[in-house]
Every structure is written in structure tokens, then in C-alpha cells.
Protein backbone atom coordinates (compact mmCIF):
# COMPACT_ATOMS: atom_id res chain seq x y z
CA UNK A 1 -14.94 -12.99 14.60
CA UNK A 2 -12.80 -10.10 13.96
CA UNK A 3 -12.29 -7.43 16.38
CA UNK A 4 -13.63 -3.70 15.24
CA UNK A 5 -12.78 -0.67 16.04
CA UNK A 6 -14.51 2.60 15.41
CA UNK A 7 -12.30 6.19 14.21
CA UNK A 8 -14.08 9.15 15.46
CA UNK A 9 -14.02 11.54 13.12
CA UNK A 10 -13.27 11.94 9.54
CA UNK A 11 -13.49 15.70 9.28
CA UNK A 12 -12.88 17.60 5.93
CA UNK A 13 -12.11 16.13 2.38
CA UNK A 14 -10.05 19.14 1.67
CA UNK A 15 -7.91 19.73 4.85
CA UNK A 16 -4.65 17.83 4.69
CA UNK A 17 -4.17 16.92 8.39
CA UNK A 18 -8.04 15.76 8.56
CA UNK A 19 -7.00 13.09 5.83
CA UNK A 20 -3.13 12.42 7.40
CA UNK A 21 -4.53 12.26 10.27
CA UNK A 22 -7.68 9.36 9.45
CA UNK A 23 -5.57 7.60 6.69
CA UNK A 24 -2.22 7.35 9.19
CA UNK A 25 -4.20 6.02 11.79
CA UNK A 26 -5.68 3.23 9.49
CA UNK A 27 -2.32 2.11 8.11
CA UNK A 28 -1.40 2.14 11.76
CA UNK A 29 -4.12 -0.73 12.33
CA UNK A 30 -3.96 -2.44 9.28
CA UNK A 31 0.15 -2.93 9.69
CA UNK A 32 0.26 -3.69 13.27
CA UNK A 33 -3.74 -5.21 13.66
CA UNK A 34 -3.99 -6.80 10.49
CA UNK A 35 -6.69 -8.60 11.34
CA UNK A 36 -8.77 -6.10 13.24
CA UNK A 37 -11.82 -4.46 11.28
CA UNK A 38 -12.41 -0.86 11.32
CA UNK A 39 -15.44 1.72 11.11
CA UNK A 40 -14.49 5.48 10.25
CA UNK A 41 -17.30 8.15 10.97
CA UNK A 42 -17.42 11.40 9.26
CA UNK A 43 -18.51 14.35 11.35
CA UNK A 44 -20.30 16.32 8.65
CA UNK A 45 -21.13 14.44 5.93
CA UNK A 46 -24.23 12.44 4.64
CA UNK A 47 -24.34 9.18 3.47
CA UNK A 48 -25.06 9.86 -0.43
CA UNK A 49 -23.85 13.40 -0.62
CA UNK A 50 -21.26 14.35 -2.94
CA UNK A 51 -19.11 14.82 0.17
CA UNK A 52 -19.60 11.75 1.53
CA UNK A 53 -18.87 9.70 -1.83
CA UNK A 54 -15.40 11.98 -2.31
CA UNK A 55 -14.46 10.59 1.05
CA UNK A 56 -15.32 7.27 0.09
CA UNK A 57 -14.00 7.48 -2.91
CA UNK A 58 -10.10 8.48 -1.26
CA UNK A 59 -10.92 6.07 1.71
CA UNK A 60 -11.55 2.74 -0.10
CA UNK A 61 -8.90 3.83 -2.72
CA UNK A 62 -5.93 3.10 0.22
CA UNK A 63 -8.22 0.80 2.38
CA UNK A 64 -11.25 -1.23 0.08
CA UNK A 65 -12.12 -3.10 3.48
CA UNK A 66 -12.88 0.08 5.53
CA UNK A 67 -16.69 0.39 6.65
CA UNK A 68 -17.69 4.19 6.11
CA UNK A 69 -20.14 5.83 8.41
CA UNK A 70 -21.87 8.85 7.88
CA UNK A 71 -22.53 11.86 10.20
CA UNK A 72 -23.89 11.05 13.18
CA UNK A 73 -26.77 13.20 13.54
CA UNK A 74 -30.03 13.11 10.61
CA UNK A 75 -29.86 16.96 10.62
CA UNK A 76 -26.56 19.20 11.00
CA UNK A 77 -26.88 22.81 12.36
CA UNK A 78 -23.78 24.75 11.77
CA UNK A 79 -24.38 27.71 13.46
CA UNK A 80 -26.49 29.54 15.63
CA UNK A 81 -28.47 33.33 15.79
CA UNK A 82 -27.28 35.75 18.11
CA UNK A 83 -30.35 36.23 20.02
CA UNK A 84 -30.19 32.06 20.59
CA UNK A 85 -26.70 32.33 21.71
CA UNK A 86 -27.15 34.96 24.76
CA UNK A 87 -30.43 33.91 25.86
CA UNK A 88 -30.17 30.34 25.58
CA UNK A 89 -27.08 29.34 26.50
CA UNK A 90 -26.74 31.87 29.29
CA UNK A 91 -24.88 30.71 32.25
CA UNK A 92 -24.02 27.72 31.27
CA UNK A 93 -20.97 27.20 29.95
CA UNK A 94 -17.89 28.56 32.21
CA UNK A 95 -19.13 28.74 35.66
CA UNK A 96 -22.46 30.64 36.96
CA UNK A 97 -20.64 34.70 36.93
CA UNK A 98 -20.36 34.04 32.82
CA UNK A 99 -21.82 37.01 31.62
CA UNK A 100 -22.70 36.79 27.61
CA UNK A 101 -24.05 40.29 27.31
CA UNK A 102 -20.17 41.39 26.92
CA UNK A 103 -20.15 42.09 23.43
CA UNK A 104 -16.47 40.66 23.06
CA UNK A 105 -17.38 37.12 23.61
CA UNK A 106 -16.61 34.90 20.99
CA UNK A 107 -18.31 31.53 20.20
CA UNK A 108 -17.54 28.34 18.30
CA UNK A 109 -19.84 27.78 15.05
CA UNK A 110 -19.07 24.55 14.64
CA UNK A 111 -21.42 22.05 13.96
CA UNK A 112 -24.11 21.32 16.74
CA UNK A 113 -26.44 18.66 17.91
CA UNK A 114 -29.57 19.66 16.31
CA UNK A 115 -31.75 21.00 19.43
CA UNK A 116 -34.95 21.56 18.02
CA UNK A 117 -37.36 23.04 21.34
CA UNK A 118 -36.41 23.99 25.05
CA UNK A 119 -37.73 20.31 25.95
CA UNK A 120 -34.80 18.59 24.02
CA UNK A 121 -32.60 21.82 25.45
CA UNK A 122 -33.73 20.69 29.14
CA UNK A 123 -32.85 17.46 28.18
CA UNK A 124 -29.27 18.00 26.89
CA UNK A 125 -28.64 20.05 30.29
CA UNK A 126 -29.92 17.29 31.80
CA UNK A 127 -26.95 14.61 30.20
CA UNK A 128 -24.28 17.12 30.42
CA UNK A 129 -25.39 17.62 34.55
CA UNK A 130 -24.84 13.53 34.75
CA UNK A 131 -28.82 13.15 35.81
CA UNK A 132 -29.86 11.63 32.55
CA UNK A 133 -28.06 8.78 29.94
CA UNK A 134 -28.66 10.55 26.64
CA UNK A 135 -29.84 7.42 25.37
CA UNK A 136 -32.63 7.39 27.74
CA UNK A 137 -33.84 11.13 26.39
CA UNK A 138 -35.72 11.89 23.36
CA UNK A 139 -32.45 13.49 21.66
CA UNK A 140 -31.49 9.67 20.69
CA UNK A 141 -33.93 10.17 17.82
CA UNK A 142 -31.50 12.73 16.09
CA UNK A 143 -28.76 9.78 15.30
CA UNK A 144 -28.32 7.58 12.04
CA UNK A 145 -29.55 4.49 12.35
CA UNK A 146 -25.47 3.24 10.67
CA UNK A 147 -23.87 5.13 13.62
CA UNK A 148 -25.62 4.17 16.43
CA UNK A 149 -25.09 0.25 15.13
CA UNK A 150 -21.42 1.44 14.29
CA UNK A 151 -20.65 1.87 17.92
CA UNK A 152 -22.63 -1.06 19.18
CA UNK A 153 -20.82 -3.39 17.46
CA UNK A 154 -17.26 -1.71 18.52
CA UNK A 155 -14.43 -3.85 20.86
CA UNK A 156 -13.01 -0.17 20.90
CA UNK A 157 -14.09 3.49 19.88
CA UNK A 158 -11.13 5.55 18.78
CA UNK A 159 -11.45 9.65 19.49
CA UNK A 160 -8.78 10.59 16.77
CA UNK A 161 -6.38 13.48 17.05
CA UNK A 162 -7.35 17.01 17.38
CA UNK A 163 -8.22 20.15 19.65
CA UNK A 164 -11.73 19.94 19.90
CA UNK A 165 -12.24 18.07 23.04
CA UNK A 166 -12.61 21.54 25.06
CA UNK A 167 -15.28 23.93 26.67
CA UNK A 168 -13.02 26.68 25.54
CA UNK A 169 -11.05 27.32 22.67
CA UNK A 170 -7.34 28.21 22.21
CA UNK A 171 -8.33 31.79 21.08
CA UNK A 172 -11.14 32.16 24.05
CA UNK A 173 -14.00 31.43 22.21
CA UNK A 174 -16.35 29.31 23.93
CA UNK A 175 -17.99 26.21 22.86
CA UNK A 176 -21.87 25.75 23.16
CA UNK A 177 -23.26 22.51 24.81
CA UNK A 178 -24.68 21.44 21.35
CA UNK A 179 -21.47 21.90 19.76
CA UNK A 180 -19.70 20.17 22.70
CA UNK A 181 -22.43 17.33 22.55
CA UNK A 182 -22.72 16.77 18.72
CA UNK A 183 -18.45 16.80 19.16
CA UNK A 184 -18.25 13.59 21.80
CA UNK A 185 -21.46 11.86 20.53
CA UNK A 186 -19.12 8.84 19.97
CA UNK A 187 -17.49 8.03 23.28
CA UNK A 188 -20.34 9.44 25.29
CA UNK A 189 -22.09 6.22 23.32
CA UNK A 190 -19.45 4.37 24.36
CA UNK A 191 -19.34 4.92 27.72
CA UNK A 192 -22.96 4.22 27.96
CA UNK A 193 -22.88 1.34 26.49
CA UNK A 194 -20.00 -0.38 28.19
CA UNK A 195 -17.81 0.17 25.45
CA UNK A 196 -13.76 0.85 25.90
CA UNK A 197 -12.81 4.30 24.26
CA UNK A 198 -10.20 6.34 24.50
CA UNK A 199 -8.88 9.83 23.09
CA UNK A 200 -6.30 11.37 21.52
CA UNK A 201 -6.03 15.36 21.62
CA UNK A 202 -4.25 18.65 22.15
CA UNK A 203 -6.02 19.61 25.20
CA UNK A 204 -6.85 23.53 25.39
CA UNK A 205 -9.05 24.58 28.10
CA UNK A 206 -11.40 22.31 30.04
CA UNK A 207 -13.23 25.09 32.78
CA UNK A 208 -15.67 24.23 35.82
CA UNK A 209 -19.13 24.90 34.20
CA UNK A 210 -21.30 22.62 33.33
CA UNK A 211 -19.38 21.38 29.95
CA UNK A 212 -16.07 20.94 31.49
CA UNK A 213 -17.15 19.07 34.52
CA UNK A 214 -19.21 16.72 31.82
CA UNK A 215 -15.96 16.72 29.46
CA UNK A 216 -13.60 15.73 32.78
CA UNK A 217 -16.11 12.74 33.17
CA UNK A 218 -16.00 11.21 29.49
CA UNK A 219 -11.79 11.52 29.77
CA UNK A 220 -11.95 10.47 33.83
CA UNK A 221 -13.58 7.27 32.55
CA UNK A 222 -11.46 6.73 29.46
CA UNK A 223 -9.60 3.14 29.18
CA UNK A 224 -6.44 5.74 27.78
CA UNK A 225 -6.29 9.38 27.21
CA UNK A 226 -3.06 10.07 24.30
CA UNK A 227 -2.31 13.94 24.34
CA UNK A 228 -0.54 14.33 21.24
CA UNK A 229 1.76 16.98 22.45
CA UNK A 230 3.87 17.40 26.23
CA UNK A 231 2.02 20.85 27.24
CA UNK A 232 -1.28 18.98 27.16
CA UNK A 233 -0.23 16.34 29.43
CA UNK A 234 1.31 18.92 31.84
CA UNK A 235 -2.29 20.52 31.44
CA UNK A 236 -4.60 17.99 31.93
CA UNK A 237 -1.97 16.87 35.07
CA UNK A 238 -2.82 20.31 36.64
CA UNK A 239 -6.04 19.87 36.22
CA UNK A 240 -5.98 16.50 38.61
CA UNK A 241 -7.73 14.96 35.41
CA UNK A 242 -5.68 11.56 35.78
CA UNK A 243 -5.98 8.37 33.90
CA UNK A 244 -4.56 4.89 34.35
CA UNK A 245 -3.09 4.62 30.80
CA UNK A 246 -2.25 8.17 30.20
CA UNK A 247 1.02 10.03 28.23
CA UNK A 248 2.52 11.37 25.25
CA UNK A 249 1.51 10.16 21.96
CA UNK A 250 1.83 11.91 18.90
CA UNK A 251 -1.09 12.08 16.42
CA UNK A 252 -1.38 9.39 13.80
CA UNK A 253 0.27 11.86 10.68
CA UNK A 254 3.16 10.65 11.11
CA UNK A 255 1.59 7.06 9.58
CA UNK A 256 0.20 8.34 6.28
CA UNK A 257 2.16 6.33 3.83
CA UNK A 258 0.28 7.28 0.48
CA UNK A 259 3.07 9.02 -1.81
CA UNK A 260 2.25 10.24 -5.43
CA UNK A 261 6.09 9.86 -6.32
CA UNK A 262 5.00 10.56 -10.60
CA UNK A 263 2.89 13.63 -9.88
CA UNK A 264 5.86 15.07 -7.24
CA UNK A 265 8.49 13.86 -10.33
CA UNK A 266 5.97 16.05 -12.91
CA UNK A 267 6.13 19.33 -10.61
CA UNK A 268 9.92 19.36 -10.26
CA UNK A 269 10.34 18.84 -14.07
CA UNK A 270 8.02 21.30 -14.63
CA UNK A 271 9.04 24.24 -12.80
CA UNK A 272 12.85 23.19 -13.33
CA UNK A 273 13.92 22.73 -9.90
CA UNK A 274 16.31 19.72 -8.65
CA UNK A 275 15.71 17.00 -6.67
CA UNK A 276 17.15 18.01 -2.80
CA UNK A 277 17.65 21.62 -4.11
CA UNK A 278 14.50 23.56 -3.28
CA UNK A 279 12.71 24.81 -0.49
CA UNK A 280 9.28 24.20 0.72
CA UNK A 281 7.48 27.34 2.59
CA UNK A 282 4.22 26.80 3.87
CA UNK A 283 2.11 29.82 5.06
CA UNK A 284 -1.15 29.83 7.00
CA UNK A 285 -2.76 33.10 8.33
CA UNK A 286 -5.85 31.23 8.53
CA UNK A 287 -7.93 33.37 11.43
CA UNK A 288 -5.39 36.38 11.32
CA UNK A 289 -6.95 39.36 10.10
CA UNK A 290 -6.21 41.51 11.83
CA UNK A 291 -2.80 40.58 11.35
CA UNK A 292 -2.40 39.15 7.65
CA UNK A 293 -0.31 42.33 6.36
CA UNK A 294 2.27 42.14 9.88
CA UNK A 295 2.54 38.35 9.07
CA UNK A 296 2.78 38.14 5.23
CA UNK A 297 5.82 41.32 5.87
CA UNK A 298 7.67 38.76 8.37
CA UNK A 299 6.88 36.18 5.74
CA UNK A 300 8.63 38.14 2.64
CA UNK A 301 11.46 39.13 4.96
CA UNK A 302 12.16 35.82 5.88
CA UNK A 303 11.91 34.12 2.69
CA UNK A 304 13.53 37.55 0.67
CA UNK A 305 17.05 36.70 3.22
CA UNK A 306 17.07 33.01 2.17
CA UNK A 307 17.00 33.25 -0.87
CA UNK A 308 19.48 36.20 -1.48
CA UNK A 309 21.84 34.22 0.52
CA UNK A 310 21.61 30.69 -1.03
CA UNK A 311 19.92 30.83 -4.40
CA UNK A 312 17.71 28.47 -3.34
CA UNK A 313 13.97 28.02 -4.81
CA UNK A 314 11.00 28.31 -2.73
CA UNK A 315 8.25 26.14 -3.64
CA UNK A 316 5.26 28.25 -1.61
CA UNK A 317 2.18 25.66 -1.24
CA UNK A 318 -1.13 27.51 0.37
CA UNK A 319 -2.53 24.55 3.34
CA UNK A 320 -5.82 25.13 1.65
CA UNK A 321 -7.21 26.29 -1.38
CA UNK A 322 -8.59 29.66 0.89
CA UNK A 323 -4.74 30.83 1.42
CA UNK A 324 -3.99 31.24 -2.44
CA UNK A 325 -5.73 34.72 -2.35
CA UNK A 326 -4.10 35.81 0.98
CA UNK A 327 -0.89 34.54 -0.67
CA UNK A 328 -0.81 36.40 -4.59
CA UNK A 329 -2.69 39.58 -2.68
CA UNK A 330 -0.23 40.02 0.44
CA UNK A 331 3.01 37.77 0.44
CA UNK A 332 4.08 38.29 -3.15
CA UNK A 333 3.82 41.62 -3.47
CA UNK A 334 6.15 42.55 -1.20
CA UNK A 335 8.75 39.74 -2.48
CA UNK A 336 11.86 40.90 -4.01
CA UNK A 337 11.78 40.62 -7.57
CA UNK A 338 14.87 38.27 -7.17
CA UNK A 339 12.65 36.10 -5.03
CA UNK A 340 9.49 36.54 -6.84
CA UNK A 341 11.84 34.63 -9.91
CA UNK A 342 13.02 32.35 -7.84
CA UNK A 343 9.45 30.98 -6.46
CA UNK A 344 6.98 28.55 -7.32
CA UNK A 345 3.28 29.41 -6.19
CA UNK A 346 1.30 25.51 -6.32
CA UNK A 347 -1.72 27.12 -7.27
CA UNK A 348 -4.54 24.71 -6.46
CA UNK A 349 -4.95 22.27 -3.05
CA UNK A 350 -1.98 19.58 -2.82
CA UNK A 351 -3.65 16.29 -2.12
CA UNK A 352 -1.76 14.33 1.27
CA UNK A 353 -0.14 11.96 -1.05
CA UNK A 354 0.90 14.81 -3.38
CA UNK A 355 2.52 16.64 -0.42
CA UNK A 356 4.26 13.47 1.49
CA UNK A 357 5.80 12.99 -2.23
CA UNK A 358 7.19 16.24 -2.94
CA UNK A 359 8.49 17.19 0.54
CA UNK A 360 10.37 13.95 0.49
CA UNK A 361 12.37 15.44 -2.59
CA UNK A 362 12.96 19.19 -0.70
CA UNK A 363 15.80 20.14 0.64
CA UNK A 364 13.87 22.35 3.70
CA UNK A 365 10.44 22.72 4.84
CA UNK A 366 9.25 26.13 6.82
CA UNK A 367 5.50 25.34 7.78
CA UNK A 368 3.48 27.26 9.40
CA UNK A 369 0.72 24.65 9.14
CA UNK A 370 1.63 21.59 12.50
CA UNK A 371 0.43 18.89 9.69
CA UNK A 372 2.82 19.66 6.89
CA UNK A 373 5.74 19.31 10.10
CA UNK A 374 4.14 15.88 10.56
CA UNK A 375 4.78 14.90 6.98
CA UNK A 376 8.25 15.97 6.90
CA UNK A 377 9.98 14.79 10.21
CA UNK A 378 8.88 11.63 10.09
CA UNK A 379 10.30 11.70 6.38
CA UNK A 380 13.86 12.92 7.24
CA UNK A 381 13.47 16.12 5.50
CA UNK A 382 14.96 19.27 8.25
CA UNK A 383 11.91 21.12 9.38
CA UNK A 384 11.54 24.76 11.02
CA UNK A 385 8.19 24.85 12.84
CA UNK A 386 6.38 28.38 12.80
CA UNK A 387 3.50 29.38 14.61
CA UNK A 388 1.35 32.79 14.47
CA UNK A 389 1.62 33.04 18.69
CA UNK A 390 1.16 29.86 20.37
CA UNK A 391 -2.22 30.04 21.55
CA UNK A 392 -3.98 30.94 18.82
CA UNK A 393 -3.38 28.37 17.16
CA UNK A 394 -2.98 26.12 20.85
CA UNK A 395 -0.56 23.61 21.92
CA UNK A 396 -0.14 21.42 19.36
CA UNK A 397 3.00 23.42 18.08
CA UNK A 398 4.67 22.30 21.12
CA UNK A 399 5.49 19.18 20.16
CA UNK A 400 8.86 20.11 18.52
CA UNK A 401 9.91 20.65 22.10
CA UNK A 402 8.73 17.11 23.24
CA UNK A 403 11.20 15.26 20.03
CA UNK A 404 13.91 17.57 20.09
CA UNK A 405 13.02 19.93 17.76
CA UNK A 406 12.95 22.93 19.87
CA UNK A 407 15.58 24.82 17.87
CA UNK A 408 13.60 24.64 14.89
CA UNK A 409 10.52 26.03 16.70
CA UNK A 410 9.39 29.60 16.25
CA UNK A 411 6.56 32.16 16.78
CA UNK A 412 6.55 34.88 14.30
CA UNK A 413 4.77 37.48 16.88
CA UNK A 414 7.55 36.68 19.40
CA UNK A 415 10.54 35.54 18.11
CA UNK A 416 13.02 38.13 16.02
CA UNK A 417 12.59 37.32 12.47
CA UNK A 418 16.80 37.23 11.97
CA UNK A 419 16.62 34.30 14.61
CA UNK A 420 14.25 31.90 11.96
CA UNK A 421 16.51 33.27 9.18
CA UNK A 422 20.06 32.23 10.95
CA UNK A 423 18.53 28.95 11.52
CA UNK A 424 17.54 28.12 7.86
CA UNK A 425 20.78 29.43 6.82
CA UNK A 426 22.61 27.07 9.21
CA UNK A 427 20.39 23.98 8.19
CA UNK A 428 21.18 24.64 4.72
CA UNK A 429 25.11 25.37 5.48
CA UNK A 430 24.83 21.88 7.81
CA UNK A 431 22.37 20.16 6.25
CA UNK A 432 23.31 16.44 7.02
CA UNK A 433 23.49 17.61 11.03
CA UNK A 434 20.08 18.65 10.74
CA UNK A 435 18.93 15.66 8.72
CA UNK A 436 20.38 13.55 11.34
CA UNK A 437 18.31 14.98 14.10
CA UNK A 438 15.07 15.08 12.33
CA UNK A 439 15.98 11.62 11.39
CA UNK A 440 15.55 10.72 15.33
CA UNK A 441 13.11 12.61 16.44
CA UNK A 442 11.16 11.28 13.35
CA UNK A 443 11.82 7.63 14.45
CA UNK A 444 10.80 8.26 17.75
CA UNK A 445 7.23 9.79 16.46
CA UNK A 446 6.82 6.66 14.50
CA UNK A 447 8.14 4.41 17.48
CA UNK A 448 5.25 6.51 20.49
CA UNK A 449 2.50 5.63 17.53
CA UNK A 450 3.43 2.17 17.51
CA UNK A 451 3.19 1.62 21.06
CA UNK A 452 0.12 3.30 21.37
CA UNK A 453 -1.76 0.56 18.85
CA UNK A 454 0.02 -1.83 21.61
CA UNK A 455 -2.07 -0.18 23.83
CA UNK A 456 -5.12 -0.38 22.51
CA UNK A 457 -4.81 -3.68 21.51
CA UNK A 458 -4.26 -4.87 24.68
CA UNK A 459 -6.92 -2.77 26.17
CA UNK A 460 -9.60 -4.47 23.31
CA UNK A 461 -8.07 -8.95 24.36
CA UNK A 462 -8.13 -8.12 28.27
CA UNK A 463 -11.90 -6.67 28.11
């Protein structure tokens, strides 16, 4: 009988790291485990929603064998009332002097367990305290019947790459025991049941209330614990949270294979750009409002230099369909009319393999999106790194300074703009240098990915 393991979670049809993420991790398995079996659960969506059947739809398209789980719970809360918020979940989330009166305090609204009175509520305290197995309580009647028998049948349940697994996030929101419930429903399955798990994350803040200290447990118990960049490792290491198979392992990006090679040849014909001769620029002020106009100025400064001083192209790509307004409203505007000519907007959501194909034929990528860097390195193609301030957006954008990268790595609220400039000049002025480098560091992200299916694999025979 084949062995299975379980991917936990499938998150968005229409975020491009979600699906490099999933899809790189399955050609991981299916190339080195080819004859492992595999279960994928998606976090939000419904068996028989249109959601669900565009995910299956892009899922069995690379991998017809895959078994497709839906969300977890029967209902899906998304977000909570105000009033809930401070009364409910007073005191219970960083330590007993929290005080969530303080108007400043930000939350998490992502999706919850679906508490539906204060007896399930007393119930939930009562698994995140350790005094109750959450599949002795009443809240085990929220779960699909598909994904409870998903994880019973696992050898192995797989927490996929992210920065979820926290009680806090990067930005100092806080996360809600619902939200931090409905987010580890897998493993915490898992460990009941006997079942090895392990996760893969960018660690950002795991405190002393009652969700950290339930969060430490779950990774404390873990058969491996991958942090996807250095800084999380060092974190988690401070934090005397310590695991037997523990270390740096990059997220599974860097094994998406799917390349649309005739739709990337159809855009450079197109638009009359060359093969090697353009540049990619990715911008993200996803969560920045209050500093889109500072950010989109750097942006048009920086670009505006490059291209007065090569005549180079700039293909700009939004990450996700809800950039292209920040992008024609804010960035080009303020373009030179020189660069204004010499860009390409891509007007409409890139799909992965639309994005793997076309980078592969650019001559630069600037990305201020960490999954679009995890396309290109791995492909050769000389990246420069940005992010908005490194934790906002948390420590994932450390890991060019784990592979060598750490020259091309910038923050545009720290770092002098003429410093990003000088080094896309000098990548384009040494280009085969820089190609060489990325080259490495590329082959090493593919070589840490390898060995961490080793592993698992071993982990799943010795059980």
C-alpha cells in the first residue's frame, strides 16, 4: 500500500506563492517519492464551490493523481465584531496584563474556527490550556467528514510554507484563538492521533499567553520543524523551542516546474521586447497606506535612473490583480515620459506558469513580492530583493542573506534609493558575474529542498 502524505494548506487560487508554493512541493514528492500518494487541503474553500473546482481544475491539470480536500471546517467565519473581539477574547492571548481596550490594537481577520456559544468558547480554551484533546470536545462536530478521514489515513501531515504559525503577527497584530485554532487544525489532528507532522514556516512571534505556550507544544512535539529562512531559526533558538530534526529549509517555490514557454513567447512579440533584454519590476504595497505615495516615489526614482542609463524595458507585473490600480494611479504618474515609453504594464493576474516562463527570458528581476525572488533564483535570472521595512512584511525576506544574496537585498524605508540603483546598474554592466552567483545560490535552494523530502521520507519508513 502506498504511503500518503497530507499538504496543509492550499490557500488562494489567485496568489502566486500560494500556488508555487503547493504545486513545488508536489513535484518535490512526485520526483523524489514517486510512489508516495498525496492529499492537499484547501483552507477556505468548499468542496463544490466555484473556488474549490478552479483549484481542482489547476491541481489535477499538473498532478491527475492528487486527492483534493476541502476546507476543514463545515462553516468558515472570516471575521469577527468589535464588541466580540474585546470582550471575548480578553486576556487571553499575550500574557494576563494584555489590555484590549487600547484602541491601537490590531487583530488578524483571518479565517476562524467557527465558535458558535461560550460552551464551545470554554471548550477551545480548554484545548489550547492542554486540559482537553479537541477531539474529545464538542468542537469536533465543525470538521468535514473528507478531512478528518484525510488525516487519519496520513503516514505524514505536511504544514506547508508560510508565516502563519504565530500568536502575533509581523506588523503586531494579534491572532485570536479561533483564528490560531482553525490555522493548525491539521497537525493538532495529527498529534492526537499519533500521526508524524512536521512544519515549515517563517516564524514571527510566538509570546507566553495562552496561544503561544499551545503553539510551542504542537512545534515541541513535531517529528521536524523547516524554517524557511536563517532569522527564524535564530528565533525559534532563542526561544529554547528546540527540535530533534530542526534547520534551514527553504520553502518549496523553488520546485514549481510548470512553464507556459508559448504564452511568455506571445508577450515578448507583442510588446516588441527581446529575449534577455528587458527588465522585470515587481511592486507590492500591499498593506501600505499610509505609505503608497512615499513608496510608489522611491519606485519611479528607481526605475526612472535605470532606464535613462541603459535603455532597458521594464516589464512592471502587479503580484495580484488588487496592485493594478495602486500601480496606473500612483507609480506611473510620476514616471518619466521616457520611462513611461519604455514600460510594459501586464494588465491582468500572471498565472505561476506564466511568470516562471517569462522571467526565465528577462534579463533582471526587482521584486518586491519574496515569491517572484523564488521563481527567479532558482532559474538563473540576477535578482534584487526589495522589501517595504523588514517586519512588516516579516522574515521571510531574509533569506537572500542565508544563499548569498545579501547584496541584492534591500529595504526601501531604510536603504538610500542610489544604493538599489548602483546595484542594478552593476548587474546589468556585469551581468554574467551576477548570473553566476544566482546560479549557486539557486542550486543550493533546490539542493536544502531535496534533502528535506530525504527527511521526511525517512521520518514516514522508520515510524
Amino acid at each position: 500500500m502506498k504511503k500518503k502524505i497530507t499538504f496543509a494548506y492550499y490557500w488562494a487560487n489567485h496568489n502566486i506563492g500560494d500556488i508555487t508554493i503547493s504545486k513545488g512541493f508536489l513535484n518535490l514528492i512526485k520526483n523524489e517519492l514517486p510512489d508516495y500518494s498525496t492529499n492537499i487541503i484547501l483552507r477556505y474553500y468548499q468542496k463544490g464551490t466555484n473556488d474549490y473546482k478552479e483549484a481542482e481544475r489547476s491541481l489535477k491539470k499538473d498532478f491527475p493523481d492528487i486527492n483534493i480536500v476541502g476546507a476543514p471546517t463545515k462553516e468558515l467565519f472570516s471575521s469577527f465584531q468589535e464588541n466580540e473581539e474585546k470582550i471575548v477574547f480578553k486576556n487571553t492571548l499575550i500574557g494576563e496584563n494584555a489590555k484590549f481596550e487600547n484602541e491601537g490594537l490590531k487583530f488578524h481577520h483571518q479565517s476562524r474556527f467557527p465558535i458558535s456559544n461560550l460552551e464551545e468558547k470554554d471548550e477551545l480554551m480548554d484545548v489550547l490550556k492542554g486540559n482537553k484533546k479537541f477531539l474529545d470536545t464538542t468542537l469536533s462536530k465543525h470538521l468535514n467528514d473528507d478531512f478528518l478521514s484525510a488525516i487519519k489515513e496520513s503516514d505524514l501531515v505536511f504544514y506547508g510554507p508560510g508565516m502563519v504559525y504565530n500568536s502575533g503577527g509581523c506588523d503586531g497584530s494579534y491572532v485570536t484563538p479561533e483564528v490560531v485554532l482553525h490555522t493548525v487544525l491539521p497537525i493538532l489532528l495529527a498529534s492526537e492521533m499519533n500521526i508524524p507532522y512536521g512544519i515549515n514556516q517563517s516564524f514571527e512571534s510566538i509570546d507566553d499567553g495562552i496561544t503561544g505556550q499551545f503553539l510551542r507544544k504542537l512545534l515541541l512535539n513535531a517529528d521536524y520543524v523547516f524554517c524557511r529562512d536563517g532569522d527564524s531559526l535564530r528565533f525559534l533558538k532563542e526561544k529554547r523551542i528546540l527540535c530533534s530534526k530542526m534547520g534551514f529549509y527553504p520553502d518549496t517555490t523553488v520546485c514549481f516546474e510548470s512553464c507556459d514557454d508559448t504564452w511568455a513567447k506571445n508577450f515578448i512579440e507583442t510588446n516588441d521586447l527581446k529575449s534577455g533584454k528587458f527588465i522585470i519590476f515587481v511592486p507590492w504595497f500591499y498593506y501600505l497606506e499610509s505609505r503608497l505615495y512615499y513608496y510608489s516615489v522611491q519606485a519611479a526614482v528607481l526605475l526612472d535612473e535605470i532606464v535613462e542609463k541603459t535603455d532597458i524595458p521594464v516589464v512592471i507585473v502587479p503580484p495580484q490583480t488588487s496592485e493594478l490600480s495602486t500601480i496606473e494611479e500612483l507609480l506611473v504618474p510620476q514616471l518619466s515620459e521616457k520611462t513611461r515609453e519604455r514600460s510594459v504594464i501586464l494588465k491582468e493576474y500572471w498565472s505561476p506558469s506564466e511568470a516562471k516562463a517569462l522571467i526565465g527570458q528577462s534579463r533582471i528581476v526587482i521584486s518586491m513580492d519574496n515569491h517572484i525572488s523564488m521563481l527567479s533564483v532558482p532559474a538563473g535570472i540576477p535578482t534584487i530583493n526589495i522589501t517595504t521595512y523588514f517586519y512588516h512584511l516579516g522574515r521571510k525576506f531574509h533569506l537572500f542573506k542565508d544563499i548569498g544574496l545579501s547584496n541584492f537585498l534591500y529595504d526601501f524605508w531604510e536603504d538610500p534609493i542610489s544604493n538599489i540603483i548602483q546595484t542594478a546598474l552593476w548587474i546589468n554592466s556585469n551581468w554574467d558575474e551576477a548570473k553566476e552567483m544566482t546560479t549557486f545560490s539557486g542550486d543550493y535552494l533546490k539542493k536544502r529542498a531535496k534533502e528535506s523530502i530525504e527527511i521526511i521520507q525517512k521520518i514516514i519508513e522508520t515510524k
